[in-house]
C-alpha atoms as a PDB file:
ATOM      1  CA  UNK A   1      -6.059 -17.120  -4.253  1.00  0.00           C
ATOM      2  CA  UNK A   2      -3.464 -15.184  -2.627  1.00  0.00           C
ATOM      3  CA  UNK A   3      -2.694 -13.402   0.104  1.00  0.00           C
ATOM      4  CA  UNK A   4      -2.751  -9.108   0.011  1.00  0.00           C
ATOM      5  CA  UNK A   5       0.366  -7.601   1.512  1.00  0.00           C
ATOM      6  CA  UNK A   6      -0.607  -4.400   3.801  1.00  0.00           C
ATOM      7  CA  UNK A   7      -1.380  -1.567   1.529  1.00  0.00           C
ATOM      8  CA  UNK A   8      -1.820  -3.462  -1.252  1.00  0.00           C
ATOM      9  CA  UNK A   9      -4.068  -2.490  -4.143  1.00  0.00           C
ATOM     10  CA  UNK A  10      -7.086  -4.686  -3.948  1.00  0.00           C
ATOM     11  CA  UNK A  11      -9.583  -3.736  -6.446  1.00  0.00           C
ATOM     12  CA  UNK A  12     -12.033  -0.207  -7.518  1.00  0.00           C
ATOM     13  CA  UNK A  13     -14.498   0.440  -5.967  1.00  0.00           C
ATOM     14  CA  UNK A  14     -16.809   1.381  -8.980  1.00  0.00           C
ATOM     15  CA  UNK A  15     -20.764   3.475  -8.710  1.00  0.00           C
ATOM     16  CA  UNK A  16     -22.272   6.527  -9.171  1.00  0.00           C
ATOM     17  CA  UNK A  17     -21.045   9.496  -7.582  1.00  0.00           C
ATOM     18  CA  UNK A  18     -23.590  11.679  -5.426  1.00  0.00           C
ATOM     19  CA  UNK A  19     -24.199  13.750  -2.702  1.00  0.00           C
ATOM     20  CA  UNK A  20     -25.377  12.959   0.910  1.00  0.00           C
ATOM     21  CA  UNK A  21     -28.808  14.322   0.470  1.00  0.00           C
ATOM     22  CA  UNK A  22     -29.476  12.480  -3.238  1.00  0.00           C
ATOM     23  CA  UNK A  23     -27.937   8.852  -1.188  1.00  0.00           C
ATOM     24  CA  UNK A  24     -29.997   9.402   1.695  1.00  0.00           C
ATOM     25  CA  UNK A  25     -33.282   9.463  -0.756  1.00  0.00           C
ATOM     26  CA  UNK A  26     -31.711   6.347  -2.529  1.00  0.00           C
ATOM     27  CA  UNK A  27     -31.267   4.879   0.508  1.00  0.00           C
ATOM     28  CA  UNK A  28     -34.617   5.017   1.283  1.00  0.00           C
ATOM     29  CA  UNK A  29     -36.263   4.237  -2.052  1.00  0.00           C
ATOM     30  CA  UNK A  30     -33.888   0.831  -1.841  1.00  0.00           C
ATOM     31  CA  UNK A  31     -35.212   0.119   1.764  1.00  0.00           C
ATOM     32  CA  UNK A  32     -38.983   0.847   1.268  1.00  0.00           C
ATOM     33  CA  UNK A  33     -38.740  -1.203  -1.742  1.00  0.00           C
ATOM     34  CA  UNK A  34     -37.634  -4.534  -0.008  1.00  0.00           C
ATOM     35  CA  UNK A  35     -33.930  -4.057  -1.088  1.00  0.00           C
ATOM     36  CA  UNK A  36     -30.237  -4.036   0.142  1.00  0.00           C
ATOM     37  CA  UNK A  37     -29.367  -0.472   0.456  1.00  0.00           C
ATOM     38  CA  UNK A  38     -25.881  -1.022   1.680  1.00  0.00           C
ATOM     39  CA  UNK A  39     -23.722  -0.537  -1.403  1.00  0.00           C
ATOM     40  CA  UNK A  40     -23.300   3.135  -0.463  1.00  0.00           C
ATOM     41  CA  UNK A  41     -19.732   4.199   0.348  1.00  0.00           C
ATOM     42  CA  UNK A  42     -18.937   7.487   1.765  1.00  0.00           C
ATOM     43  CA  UNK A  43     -15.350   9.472   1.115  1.00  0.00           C
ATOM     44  CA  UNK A  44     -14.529  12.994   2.815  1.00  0.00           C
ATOM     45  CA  UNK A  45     -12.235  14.255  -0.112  1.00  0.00           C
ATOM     46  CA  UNK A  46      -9.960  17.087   0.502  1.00  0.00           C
ATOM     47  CA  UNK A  47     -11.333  20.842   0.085  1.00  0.00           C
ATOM     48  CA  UNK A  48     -15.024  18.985  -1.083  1.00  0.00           C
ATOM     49  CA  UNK A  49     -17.665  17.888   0.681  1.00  0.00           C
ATOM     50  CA  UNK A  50     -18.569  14.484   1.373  1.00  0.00           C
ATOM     51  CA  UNK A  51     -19.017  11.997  -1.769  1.00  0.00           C
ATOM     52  CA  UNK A  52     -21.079   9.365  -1.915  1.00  0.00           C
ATOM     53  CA  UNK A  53     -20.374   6.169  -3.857  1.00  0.00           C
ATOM     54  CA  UNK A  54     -23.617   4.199  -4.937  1.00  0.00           C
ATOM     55  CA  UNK A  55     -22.663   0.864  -6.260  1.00  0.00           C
ATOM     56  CA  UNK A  56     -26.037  -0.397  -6.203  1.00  0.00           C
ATOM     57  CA  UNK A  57     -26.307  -0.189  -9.856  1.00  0.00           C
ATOM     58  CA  UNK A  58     -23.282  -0.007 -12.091  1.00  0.00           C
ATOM     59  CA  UNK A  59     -21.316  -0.964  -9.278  1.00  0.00           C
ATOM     60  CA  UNK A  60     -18.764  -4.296  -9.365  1.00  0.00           C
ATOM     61  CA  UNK A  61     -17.853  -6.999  -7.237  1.00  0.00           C
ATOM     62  CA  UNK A  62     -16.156  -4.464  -4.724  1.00  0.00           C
ATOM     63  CA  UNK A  63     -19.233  -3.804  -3.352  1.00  0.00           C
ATOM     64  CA  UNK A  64     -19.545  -6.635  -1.534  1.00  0.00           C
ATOM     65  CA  UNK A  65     -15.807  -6.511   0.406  1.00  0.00           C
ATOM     66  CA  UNK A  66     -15.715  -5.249   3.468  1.00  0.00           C
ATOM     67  CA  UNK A  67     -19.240  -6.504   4.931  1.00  0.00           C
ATOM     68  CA  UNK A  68     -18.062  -6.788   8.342  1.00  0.00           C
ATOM     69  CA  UNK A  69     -17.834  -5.671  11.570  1.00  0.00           C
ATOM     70  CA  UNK A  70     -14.324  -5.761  11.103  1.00  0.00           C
ATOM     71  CA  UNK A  71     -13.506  -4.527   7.629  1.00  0.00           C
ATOM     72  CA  UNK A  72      -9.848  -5.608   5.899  1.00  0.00           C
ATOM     73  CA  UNK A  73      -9.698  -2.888   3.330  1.00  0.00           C
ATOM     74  CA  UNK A  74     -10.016   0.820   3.012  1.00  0.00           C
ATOM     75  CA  UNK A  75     -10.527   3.093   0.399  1.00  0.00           C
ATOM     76  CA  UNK A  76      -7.986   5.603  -1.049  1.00  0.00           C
ATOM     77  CA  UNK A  77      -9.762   7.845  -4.087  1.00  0.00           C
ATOM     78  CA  UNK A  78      -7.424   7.245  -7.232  1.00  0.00           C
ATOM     79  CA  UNK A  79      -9.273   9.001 -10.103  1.00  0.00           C
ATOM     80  CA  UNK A  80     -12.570  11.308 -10.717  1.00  0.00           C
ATOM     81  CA  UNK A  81     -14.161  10.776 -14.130  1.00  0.00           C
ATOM     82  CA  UNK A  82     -16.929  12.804 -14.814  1.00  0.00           C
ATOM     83  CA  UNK A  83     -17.638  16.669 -13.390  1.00  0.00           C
ATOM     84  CA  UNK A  84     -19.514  16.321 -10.269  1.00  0.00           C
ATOM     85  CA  UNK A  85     -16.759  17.009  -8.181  1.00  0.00           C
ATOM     86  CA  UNK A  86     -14.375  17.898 -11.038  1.00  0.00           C
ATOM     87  CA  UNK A  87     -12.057  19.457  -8.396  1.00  0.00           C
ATOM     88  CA  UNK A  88     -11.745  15.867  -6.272  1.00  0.00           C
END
């Protein structure tokens, strides 16, 4: 284990991309179900609405980093694969 420098690439944050309407139902689902429904990320990216990042299945060990009051890391978006927001 090592320290991270400031700014320092950490890991990717890896999930399904959806909207705020299909997460909030997920959400839900998750929490009427019994489950942890807090592997949802949200990103405003630029000229798009907002993007939401389910990690609760198909997601990776990022989704566990930053379960804090005082998150350590934030996220910058790096790639889009796939065409839901193909202009991201």
């Amino acid at each position: 284990m090592e320290a991270l420098k400031k700014g320092q690439y950490a890991m990717t944050y890896v999930g399904e991309m959806t909207n705020d309407v299909q997460a909030n139902a997920r959400f839900q689902q998750v929490t009427d179900k019994g489950g942890n429904p807090s592997y949802q990320t949200e990103m405003q990216l630029t000229n798009n609405p907002i993007v939401v990042i389910d990690a609760t299945y198909g997601g990776n060990v990022s989704r566990v980093v930053n379960h804090s009051c005082d998150p350590y890391l934030f996220l910058r978006k790096v790639y889009n694969r796939g065409t839901l927001y193909p202009n991201a």
